[in-house]
N, C-alpha and C. Protein backbone atom coordinates (compact mmCIF):
# COMPACT_ATOMS: atom_id res chain seq x y z
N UNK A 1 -3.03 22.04 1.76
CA UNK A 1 -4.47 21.86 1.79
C UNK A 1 -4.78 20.53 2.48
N UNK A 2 -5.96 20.73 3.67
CA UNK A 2 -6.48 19.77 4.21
C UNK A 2 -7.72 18.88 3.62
N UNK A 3 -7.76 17.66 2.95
CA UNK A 3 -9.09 17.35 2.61
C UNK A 3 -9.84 17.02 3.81
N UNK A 4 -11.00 17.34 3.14
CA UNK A 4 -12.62 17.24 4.97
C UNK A 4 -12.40 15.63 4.41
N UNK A 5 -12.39 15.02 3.53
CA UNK A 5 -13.07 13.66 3.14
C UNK A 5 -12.17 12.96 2.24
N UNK A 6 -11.32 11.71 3.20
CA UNK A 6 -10.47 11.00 1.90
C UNK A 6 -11.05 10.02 1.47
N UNK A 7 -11.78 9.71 -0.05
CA UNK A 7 -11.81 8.51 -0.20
C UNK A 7 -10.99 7.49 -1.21
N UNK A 8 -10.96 6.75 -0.48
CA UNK A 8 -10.39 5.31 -0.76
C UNK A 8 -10.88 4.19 -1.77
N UNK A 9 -10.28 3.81 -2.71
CA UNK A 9 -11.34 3.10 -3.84
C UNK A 9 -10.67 1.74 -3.95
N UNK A 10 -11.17 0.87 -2.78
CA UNK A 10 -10.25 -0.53 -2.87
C UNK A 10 -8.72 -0.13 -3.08
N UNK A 11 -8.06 0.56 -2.16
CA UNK A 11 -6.93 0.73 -2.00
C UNK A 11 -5.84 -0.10 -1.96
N UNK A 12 -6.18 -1.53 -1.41
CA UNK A 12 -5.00 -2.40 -0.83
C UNK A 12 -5.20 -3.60 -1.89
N UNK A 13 -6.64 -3.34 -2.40
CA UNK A 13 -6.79 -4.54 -3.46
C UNK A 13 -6.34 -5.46 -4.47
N UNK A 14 -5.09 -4.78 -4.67
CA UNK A 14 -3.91 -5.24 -5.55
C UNK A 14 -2.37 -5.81 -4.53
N UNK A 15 -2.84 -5.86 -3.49
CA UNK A 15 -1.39 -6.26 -2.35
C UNK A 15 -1.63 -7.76 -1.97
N UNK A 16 -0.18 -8.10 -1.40
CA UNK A 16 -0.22 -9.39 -0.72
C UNK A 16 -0.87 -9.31 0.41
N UNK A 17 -1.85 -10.51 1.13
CA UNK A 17 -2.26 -10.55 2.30
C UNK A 17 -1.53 -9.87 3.44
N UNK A 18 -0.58 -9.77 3.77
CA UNK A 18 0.34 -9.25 5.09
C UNK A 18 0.52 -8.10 4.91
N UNK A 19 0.54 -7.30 3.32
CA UNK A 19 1.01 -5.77 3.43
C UNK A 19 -0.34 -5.26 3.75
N UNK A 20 -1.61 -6.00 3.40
CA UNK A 20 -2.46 -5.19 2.97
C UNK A 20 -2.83 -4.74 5.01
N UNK A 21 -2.55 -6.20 5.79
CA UNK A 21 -2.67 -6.32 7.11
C UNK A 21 -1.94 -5.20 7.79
N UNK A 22 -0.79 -4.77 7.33
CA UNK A 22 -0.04 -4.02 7.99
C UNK A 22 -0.41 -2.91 7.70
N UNK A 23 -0.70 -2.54 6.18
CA UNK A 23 -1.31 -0.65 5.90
C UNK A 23 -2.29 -0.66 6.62
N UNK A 24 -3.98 -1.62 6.81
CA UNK A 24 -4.87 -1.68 8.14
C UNK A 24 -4.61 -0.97 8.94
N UNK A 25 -3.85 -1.32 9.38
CA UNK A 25 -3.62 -0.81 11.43
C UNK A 25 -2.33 0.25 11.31
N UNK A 26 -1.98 0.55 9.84
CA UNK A 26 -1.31 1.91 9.76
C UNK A 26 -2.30 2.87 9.69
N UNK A 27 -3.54 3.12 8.41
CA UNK A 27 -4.98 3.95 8.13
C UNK A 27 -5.19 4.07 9.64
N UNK A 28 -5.58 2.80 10.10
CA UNK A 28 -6.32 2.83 11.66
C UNK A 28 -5.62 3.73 12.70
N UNK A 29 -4.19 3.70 12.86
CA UNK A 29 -3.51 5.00 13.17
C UNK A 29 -3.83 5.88 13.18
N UNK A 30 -3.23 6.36 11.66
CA UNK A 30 -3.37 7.61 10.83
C UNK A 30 -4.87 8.53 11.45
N UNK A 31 -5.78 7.56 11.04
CA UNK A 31 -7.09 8.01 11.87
C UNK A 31 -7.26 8.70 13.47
N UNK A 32 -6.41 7.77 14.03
CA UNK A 32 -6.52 8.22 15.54
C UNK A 32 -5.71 9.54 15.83
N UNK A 33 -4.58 9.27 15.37
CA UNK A 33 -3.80 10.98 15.32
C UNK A 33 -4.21 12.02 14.56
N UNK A 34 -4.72 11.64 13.60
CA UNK A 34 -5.22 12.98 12.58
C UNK A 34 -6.47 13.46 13.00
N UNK A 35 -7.63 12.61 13.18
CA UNK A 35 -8.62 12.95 13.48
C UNK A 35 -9.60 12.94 12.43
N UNK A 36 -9.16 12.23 10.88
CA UNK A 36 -9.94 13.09 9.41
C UNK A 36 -10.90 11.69 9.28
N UNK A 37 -11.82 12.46 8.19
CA UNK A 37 -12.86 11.44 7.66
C UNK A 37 -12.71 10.78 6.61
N UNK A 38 -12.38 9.51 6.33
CA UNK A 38 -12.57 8.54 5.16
C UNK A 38 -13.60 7.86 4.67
N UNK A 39 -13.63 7.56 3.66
CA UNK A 39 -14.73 6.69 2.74
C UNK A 39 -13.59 5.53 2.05
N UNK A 40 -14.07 4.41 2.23
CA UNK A 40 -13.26 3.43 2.55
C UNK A 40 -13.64 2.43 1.65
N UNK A 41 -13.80 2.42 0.21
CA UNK A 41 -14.47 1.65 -0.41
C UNK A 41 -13.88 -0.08 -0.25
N UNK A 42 -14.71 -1.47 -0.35
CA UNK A 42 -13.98 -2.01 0.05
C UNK A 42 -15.11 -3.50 -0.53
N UNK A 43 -14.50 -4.69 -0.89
CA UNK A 43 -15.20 -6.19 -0.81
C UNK A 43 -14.91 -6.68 0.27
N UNK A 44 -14.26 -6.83 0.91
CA UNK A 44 -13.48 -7.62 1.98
C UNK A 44 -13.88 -6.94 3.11
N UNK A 45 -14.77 -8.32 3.33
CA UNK A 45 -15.31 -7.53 5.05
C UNK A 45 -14.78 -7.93 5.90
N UNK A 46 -13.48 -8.78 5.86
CA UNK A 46 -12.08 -8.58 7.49
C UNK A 46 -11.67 -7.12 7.12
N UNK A 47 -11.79 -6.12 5.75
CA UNK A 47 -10.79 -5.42 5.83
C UNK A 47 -12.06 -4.23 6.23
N UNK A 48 -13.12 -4.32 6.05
CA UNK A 48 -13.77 -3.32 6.45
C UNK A 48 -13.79 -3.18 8.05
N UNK A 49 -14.21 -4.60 8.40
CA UNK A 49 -14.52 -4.28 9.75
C UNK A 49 -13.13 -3.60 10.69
N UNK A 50 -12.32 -3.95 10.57
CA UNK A 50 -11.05 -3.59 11.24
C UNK A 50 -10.39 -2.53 10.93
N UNK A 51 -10.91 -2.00 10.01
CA UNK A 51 -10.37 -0.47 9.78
C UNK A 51 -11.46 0.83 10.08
N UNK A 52 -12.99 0.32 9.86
CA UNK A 52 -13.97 1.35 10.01
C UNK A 52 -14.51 1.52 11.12
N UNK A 53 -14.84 2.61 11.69
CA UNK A 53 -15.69 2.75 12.47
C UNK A 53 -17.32 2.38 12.26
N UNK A 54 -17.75 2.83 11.30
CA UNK A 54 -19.07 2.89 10.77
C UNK A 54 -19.11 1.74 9.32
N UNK A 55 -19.25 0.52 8.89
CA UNK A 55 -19.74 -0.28 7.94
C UNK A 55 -21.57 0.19 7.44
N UNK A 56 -21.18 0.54 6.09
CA UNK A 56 -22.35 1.26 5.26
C UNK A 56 -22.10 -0.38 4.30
N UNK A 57 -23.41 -1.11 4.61
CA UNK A 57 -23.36 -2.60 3.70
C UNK A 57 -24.45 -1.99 2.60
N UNK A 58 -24.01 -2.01 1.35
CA UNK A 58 -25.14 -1.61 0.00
C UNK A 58 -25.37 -2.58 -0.69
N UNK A 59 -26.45 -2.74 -1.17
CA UNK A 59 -26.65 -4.16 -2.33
C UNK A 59 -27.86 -3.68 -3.62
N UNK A 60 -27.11 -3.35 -4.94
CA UNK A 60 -27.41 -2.46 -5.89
C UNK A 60 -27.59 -1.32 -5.90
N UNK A 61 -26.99 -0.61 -5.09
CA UNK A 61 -27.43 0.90 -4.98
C UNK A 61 -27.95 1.58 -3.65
N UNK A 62 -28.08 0.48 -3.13
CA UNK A 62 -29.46 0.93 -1.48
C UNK A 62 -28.58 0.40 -0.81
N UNK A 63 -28.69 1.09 0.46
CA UNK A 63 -28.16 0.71 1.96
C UNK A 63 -29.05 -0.21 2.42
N UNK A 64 -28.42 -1.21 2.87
CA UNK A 64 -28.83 -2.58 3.66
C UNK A 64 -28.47 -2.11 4.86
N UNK A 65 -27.46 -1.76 5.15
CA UNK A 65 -27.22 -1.16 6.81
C UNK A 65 -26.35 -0.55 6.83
N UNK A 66 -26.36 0.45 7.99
CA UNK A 66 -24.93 1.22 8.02
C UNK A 66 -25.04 1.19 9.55
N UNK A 67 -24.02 0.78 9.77
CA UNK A 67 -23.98 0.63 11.86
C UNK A 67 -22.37 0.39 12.33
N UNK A 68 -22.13 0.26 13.15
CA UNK A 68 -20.81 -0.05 13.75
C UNK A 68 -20.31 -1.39 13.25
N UNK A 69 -19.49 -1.80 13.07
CA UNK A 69 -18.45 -2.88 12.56
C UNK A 69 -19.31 -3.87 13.48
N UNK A 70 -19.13 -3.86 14.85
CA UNK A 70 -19.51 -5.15 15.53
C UNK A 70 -21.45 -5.34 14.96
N UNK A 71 -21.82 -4.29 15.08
CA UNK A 71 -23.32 -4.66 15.29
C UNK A 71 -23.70 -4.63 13.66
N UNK A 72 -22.94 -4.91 13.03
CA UNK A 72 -23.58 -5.52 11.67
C UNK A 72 -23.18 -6.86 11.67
N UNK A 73 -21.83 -7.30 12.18
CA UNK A 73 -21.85 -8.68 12.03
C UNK A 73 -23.13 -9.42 13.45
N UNK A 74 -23.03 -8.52 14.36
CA UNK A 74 -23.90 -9.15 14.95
C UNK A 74 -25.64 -9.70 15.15
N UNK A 75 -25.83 -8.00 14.42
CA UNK A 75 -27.14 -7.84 14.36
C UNK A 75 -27.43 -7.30 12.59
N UNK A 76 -27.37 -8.57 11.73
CA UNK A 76 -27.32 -7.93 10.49
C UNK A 76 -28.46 -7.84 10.29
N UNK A 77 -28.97 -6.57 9.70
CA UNK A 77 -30.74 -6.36 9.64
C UNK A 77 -31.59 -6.54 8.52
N UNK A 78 -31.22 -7.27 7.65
CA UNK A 78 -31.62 -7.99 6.28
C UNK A 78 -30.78 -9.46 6.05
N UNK A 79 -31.82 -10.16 5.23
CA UNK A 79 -31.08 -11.61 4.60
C UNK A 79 -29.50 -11.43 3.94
N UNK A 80 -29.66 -10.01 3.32
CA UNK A 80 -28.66 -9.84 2.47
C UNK A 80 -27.24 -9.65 3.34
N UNK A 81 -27.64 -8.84 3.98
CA UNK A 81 -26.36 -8.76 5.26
C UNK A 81 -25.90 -9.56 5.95
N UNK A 82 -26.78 -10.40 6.35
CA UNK A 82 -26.53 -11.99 6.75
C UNK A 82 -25.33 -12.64 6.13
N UNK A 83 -25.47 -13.01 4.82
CA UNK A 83 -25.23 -13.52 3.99
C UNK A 83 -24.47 -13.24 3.45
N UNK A 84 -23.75 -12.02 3.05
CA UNK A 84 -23.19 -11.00 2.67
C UNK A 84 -21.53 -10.95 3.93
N UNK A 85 -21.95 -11.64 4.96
CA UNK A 85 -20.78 -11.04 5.91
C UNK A 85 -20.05 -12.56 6.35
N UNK A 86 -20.97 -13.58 5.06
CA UNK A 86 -19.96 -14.30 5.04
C UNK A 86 -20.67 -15.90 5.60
N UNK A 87 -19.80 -17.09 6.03
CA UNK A 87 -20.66 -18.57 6.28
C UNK A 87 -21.27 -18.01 7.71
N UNK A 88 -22.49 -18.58 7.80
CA UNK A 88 -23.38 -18.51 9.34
C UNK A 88 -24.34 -19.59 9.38
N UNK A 89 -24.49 -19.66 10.66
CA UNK A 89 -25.54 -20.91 10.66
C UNK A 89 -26.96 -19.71 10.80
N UNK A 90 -28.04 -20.54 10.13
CA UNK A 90 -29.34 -19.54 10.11
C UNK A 90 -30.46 -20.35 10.21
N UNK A 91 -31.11 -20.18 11.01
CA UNK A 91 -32.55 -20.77 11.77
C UNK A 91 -33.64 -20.03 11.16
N UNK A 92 -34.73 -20.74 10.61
CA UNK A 92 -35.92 -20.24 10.81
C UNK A 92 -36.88 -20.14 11.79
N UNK A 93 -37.82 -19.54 12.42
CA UNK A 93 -38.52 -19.78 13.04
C UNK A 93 -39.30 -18.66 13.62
N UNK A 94 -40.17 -18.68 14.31
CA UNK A 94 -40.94 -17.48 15.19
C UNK A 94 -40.53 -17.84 16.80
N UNK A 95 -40.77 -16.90 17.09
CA UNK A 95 -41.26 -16.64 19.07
C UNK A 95 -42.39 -16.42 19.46
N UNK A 96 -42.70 -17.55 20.35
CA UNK A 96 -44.43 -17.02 20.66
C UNK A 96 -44.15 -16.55 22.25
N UNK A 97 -44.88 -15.73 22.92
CA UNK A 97 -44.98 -15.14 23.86
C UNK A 97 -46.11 -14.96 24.20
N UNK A 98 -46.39 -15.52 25.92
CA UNK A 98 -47.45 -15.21 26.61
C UNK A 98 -47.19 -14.62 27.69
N UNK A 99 -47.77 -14.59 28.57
CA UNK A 99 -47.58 -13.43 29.58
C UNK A 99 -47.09 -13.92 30.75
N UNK A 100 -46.22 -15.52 30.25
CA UNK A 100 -45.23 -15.56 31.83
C UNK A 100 -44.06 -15.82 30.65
N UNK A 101 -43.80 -16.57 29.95
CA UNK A 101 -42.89 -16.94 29.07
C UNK A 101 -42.61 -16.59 27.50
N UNK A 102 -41.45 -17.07 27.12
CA UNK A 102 -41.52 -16.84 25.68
C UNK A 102 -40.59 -17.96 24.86
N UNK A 103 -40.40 -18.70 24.18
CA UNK A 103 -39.84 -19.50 23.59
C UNK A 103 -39.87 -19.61 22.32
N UNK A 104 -38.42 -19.97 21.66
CA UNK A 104 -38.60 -20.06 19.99
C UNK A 104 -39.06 -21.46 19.63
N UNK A 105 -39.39 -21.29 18.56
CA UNK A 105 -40.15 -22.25 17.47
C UNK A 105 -39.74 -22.44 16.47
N UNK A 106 -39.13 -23.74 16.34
CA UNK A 106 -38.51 -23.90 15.13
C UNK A 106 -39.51 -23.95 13.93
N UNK A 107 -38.62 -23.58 12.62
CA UNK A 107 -39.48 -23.65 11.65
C UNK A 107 -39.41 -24.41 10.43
N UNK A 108 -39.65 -24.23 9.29
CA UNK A 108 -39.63 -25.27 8.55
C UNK A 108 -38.24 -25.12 7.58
């Protein structure tokens, strides 16, 4: 029997740093030859990003984002995700825009 859907419940969470590195990019394999779908439960967002295709970020119950590995660390679309993916430098401010230019504005 083939499962449609493996999931994973903090799988590596109990390993030393290096095994947990090496099963990574074994799953990440496994994935590419098999072709199957996982659910990848996980705290550790080096271990999410490098094994998932798709990062689903939740905070109490609700999706904060679900997007590609790169474009959540890049473009995280709430405070929580921000924050959540770890130290960042974070600016306040607006952009004002007129109709030749546009420039940010720092804020308070």
């Amino acid at each position: 029997m083939e499962p449609q859907i493996l999931l994973l419940d903090e799988p590596f969470g109990a390993l030393d740093a290096q095994v947990r590195k090496e099963l990574r990019r074994w799953l990440r394999q496994l994935h590419e030859e098999l072709k199957f779908t996982s659910v990848f439960v996980t705290h550790d967002q080096e271990e999410a990003m490098e094994v998932a295709d798709r990062v689903v970020v939740m905070s109490q119950g609700n999706i904060e984002q679900a997007d590609a590995p790169e474009r959540v660390w890049r473009e995280p679309s709430t405070r929580f995700v921000l924050e959540f993916m770890g130290e960042v430098n974070r600016l306040q401010g607006s952009s004002a825009v007129d109709s030749s230019t546009s420039a940010p504005t720092a804020g308070r």
